[in-house]
C-alpha atoms as a PDB file:
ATOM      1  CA  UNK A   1     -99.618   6.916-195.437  1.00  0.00           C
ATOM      2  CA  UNK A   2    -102.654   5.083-196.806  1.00  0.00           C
ATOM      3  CA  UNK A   3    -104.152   5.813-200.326  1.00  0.00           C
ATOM      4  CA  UNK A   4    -107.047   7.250-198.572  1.00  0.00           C
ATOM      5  CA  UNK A   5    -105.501  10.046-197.094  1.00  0.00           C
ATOM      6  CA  UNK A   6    -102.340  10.718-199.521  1.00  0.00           C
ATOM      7  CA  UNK A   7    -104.788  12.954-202.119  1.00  0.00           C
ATOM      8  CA  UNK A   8    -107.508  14.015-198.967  1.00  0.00           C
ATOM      9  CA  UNK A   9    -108.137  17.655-199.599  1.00  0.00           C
ATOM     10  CA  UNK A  10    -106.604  20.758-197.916  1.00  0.00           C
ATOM     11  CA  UNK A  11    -109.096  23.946-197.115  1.00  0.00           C
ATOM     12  CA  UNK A  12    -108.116  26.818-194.881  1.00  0.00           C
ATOM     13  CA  UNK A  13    -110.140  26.010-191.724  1.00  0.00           C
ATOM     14  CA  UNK A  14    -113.462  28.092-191.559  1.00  0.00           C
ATOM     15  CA  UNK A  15    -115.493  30.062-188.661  1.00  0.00           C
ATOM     16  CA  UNK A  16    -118.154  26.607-189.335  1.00  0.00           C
ATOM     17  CA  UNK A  17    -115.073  24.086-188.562  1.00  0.00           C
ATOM     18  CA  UNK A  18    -115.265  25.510-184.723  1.00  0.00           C
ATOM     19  CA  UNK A  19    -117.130  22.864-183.338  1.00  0.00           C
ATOM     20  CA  UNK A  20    -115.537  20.016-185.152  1.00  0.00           C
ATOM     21  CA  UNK A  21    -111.963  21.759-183.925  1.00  0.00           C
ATOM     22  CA  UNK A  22    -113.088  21.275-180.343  1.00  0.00           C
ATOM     23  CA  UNK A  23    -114.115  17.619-180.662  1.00  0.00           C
ATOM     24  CA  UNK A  24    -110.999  16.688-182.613  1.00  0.00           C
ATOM     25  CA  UNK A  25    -109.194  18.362-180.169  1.00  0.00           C
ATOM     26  CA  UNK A  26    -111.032  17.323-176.868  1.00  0.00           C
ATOM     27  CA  UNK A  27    -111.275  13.395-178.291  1.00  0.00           C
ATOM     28  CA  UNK A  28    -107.232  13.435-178.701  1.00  0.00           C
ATOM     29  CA  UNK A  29    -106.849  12.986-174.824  1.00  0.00           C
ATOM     30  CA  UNK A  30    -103.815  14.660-174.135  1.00  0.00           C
ATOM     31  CA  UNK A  31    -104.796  18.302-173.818  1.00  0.00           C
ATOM     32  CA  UNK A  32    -106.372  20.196-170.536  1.00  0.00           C
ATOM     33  CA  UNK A  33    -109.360  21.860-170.545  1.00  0.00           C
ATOM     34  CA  UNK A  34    -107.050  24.683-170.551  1.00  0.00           C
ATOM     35  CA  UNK A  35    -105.018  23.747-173.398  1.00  0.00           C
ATOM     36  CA  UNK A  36    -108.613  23.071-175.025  1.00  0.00           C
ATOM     37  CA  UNK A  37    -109.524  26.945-174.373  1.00  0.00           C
ATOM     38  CA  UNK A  38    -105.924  28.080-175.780  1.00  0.00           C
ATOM     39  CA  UNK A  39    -106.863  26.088-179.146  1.00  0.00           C
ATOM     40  CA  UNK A  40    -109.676  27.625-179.886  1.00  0.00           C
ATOM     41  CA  UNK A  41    -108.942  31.340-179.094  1.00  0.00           C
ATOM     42  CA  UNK A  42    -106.077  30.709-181.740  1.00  0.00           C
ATOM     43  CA  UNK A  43    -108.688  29.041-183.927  1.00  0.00           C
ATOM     44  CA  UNK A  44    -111.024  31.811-183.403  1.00  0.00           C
ATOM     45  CA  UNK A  45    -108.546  34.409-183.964  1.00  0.00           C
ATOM     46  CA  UNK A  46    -107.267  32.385-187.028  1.00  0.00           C
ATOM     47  CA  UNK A  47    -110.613  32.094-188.764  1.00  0.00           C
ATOM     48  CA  UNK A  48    -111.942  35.185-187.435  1.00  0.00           C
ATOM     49  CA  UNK A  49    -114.314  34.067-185.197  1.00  0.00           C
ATOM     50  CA  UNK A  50    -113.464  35.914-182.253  1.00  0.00           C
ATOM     51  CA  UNK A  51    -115.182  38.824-180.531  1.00  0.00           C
ATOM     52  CA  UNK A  52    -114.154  41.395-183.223  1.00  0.00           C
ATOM     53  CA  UNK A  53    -115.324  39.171-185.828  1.00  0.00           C
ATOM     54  CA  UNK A  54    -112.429  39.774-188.136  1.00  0.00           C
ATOM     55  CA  UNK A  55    -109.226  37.119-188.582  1.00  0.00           C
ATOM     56  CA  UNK A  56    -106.101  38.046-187.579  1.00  0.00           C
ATOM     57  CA  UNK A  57    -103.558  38.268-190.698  1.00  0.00           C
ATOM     58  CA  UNK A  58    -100.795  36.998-188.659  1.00  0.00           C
ATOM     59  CA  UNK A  59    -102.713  33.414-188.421  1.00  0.00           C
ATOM     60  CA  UNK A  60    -103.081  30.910-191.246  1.00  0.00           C
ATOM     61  CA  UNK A  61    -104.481  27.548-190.812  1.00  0.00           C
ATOM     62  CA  UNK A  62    -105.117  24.307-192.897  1.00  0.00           C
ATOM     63  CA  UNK A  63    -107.490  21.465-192.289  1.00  0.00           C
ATOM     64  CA  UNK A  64    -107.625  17.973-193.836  1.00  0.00           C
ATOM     65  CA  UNK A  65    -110.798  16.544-194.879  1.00  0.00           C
ATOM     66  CA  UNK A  66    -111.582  12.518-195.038  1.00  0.00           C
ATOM     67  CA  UNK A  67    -114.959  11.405-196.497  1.00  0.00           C
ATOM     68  CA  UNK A  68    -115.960  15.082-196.565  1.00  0.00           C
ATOM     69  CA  UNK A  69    -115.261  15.807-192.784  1.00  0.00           C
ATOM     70  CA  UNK A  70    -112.779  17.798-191.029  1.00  0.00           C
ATOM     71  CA  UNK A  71    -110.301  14.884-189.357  1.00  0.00           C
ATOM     72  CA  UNK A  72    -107.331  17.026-188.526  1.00  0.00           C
ATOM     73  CA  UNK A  73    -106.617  21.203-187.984  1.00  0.00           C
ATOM     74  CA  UNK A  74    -103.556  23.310-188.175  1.00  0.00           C
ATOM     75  CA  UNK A  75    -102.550  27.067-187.236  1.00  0.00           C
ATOM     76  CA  UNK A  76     -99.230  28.743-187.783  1.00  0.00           C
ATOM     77  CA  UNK A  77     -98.215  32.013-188.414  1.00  0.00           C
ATOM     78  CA  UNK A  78     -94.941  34.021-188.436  1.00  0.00           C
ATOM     79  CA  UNK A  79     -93.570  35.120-184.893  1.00  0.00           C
ATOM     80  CA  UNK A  80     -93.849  38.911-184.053  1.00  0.00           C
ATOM     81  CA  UNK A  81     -90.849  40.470-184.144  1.00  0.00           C
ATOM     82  CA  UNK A  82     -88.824  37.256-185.656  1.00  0.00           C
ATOM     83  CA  UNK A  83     -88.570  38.104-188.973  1.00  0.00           C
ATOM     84  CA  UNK A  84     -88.149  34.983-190.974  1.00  0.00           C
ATOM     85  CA  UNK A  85     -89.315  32.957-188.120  1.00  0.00           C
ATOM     86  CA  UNK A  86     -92.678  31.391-187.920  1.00  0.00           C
ATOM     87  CA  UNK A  87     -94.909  29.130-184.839  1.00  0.00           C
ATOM     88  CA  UNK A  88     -96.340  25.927-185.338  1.00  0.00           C
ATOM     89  CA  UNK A  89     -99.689  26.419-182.843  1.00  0.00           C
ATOM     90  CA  UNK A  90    -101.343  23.171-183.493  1.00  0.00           C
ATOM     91  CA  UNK A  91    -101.523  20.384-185.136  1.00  0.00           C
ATOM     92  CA  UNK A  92    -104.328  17.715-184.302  1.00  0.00           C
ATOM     93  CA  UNK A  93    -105.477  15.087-185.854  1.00  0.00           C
ATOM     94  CA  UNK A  94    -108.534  13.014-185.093  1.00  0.00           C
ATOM     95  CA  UNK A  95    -107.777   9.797-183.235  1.00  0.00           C
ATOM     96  CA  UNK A  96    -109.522   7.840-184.907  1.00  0.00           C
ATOM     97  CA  UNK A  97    -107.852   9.246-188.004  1.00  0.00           C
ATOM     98  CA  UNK A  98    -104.240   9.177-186.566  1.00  0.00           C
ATOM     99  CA  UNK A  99    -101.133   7.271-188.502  1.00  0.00           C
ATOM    100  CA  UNK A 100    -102.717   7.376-191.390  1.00  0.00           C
ATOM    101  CA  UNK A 101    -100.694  10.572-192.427  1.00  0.00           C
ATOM    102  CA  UNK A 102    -102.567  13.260-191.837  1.00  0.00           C
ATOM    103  CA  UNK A 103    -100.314  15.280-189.078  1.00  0.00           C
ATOM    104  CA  UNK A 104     -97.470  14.964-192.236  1.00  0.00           C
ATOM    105  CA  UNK A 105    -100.174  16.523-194.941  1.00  0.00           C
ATOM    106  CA  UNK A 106    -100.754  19.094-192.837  1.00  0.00           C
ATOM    107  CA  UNK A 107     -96.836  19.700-192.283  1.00  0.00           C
ATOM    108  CA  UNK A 108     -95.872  19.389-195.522  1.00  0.00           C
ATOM    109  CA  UNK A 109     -98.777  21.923-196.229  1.00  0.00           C
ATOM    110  CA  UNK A 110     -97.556  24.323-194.000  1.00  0.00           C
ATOM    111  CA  UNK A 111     -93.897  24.383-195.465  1.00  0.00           C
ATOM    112  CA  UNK A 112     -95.304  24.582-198.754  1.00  0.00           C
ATOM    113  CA  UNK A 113     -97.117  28.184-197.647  1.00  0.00           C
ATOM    114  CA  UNK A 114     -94.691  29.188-196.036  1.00  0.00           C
ATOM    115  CA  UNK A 115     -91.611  28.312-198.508  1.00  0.00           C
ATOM    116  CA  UNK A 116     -89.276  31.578-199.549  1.00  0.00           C
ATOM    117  CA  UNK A 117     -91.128  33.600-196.097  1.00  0.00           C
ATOM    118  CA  UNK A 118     -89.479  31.314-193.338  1.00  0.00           C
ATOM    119  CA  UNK A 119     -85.680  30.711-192.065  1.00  0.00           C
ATOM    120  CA  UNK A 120     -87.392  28.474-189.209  1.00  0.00           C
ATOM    121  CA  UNK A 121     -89.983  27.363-187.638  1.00  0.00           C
ATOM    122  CA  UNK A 122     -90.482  26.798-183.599  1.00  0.00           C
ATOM    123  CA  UNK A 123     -92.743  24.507-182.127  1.00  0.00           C
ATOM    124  CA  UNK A 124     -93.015  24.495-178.593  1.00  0.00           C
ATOM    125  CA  UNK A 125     -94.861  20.640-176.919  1.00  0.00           C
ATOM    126  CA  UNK A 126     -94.679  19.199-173.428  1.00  0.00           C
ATOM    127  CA  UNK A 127     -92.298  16.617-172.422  1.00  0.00           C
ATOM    128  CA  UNK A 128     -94.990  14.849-170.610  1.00  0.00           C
ATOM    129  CA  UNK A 129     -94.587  11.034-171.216  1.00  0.00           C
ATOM    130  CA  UNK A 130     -98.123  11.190-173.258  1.00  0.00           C
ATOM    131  CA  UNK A 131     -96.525  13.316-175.805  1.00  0.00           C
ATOM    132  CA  UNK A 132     -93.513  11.172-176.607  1.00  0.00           C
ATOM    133  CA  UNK A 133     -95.474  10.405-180.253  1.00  0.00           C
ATOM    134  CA  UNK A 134     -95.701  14.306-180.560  1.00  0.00           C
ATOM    135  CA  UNK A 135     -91.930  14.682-180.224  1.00  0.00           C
ATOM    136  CA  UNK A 136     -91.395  11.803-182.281  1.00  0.00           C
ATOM    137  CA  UNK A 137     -93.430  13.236-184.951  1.00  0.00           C
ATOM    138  CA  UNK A 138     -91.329  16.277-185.253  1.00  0.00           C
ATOM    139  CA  UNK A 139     -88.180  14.957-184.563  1.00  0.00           C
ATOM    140  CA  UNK A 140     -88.613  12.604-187.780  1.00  0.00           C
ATOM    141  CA  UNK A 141     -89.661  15.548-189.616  1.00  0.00           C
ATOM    142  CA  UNK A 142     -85.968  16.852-189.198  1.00  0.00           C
ATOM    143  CA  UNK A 143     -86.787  19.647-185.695  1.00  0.00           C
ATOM    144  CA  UNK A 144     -84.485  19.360-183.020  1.00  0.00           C
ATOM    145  CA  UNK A 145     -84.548  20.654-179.610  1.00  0.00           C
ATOM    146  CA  UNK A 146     -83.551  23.307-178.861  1.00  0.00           C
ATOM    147  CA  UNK A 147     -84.013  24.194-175.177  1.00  0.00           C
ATOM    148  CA  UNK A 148     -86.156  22.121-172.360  1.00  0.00           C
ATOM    149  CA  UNK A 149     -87.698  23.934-169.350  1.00  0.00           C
ATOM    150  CA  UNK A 150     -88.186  21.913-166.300  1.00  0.00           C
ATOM    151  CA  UNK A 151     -91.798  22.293-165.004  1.00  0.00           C
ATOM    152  CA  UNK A 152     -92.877  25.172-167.218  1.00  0.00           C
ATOM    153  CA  UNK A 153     -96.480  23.623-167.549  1.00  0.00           C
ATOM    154  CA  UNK A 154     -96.909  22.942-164.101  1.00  0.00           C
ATOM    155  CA  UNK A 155     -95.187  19.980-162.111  1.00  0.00           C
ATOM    156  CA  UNK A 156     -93.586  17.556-164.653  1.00  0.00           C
ATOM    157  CA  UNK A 157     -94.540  18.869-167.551  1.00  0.00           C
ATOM    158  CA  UNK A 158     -91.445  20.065-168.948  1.00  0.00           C
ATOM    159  CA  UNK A 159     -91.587  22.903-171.825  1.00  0.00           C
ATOM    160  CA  UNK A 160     -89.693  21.441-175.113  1.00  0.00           C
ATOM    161  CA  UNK A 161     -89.101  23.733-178.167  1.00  0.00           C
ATOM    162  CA  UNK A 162     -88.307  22.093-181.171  1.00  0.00           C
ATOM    163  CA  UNK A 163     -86.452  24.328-184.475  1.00  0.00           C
ATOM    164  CA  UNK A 164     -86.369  23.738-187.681  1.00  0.00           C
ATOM    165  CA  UNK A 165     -84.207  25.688-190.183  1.00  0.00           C
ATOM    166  CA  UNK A 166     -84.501  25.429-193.327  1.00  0.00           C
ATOM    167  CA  UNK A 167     -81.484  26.647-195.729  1.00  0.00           C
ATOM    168  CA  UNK A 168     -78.980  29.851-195.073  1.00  0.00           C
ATOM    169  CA  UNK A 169     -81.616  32.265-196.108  1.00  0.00           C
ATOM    170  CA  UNK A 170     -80.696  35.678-194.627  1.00  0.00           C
ATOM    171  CA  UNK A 171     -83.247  37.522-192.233  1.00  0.00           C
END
């Protein structure tokens, strides 16, 4: 991690991030249009930007500002009907802002909010060879798989859902 980013501030993202969300996310060149459109309905519901105008409690987010601009987004939130489980949604971080330890702020920000709340946490990626740093970057951050489905994306892009427990707290 450089100095740069080790002390960059931490906001909950904001109905006024939208925009920046979408180019952080379209300019990382692995997602779909599709995948694109999932990102920011969760953003939307997360910051309460959506139709109803109102966020959605079950949604928390975190973004990561360098030089006073958004570079990287996050959304999370517990798992209905999982109690003590929660979902990673996103994480992205601006390529031009990537390995400079902004993905593991973000992480580390997470488990900090959710610390005492959460027995795990899921993440669920593609195993398309473009995501291999993705995996990586959970993997070192102590998730392991826990089930891979064949095609679930569409042809040969596999499903792959990473856990993460933390302790033996009880549900």
């Amino acid at each position: 991690m450089s100095l740069a980013t080790s002390h960059a501030p931490i906001r909950d993202l904001r109905p006024t991030d939208r925009a920046r969300v979408e180019e952080i996310t379209r300019e990382a060149g692995v997602f779909s249009k599709r995948e694109i459109s999932i990102a920011l309905e969760v953003f939307d519901d997360a910051t309460g930007s959506n139709a109803v105008g109102i966020a959605d409690p079950d949604y928390e987010s975190a973004g990561v500002l360098v030089d006073d601009r958004l570079a990287a987004w996050a959304v999370w939130g517990p798992t209905p009907g999982a109690p003590g489980t929660f979902d990673l949604y996103w994480i992205v971080v601006d390529p031009a802002r990537q390995r400079h330890g902004l993905g593991q702020i973000l992480h580390d920000h997470m488990e900090e909010r959710i610390a005492g709340r959460a027995v795990e946490v899921l993440v669920e990626t593609s195993g398309r060879p473009d995501y291999g740093p993705t995996r990586r970057f959970y993997e070192r951050r102590g998730y392991q798989v826990t089930r891979r489905v064949a095609d679930f994306y569409g042809p040969g892009d596999d499903q792959v859902v990473y856990l993460k427990a933390f302790g033996s707290a009880s549900r």
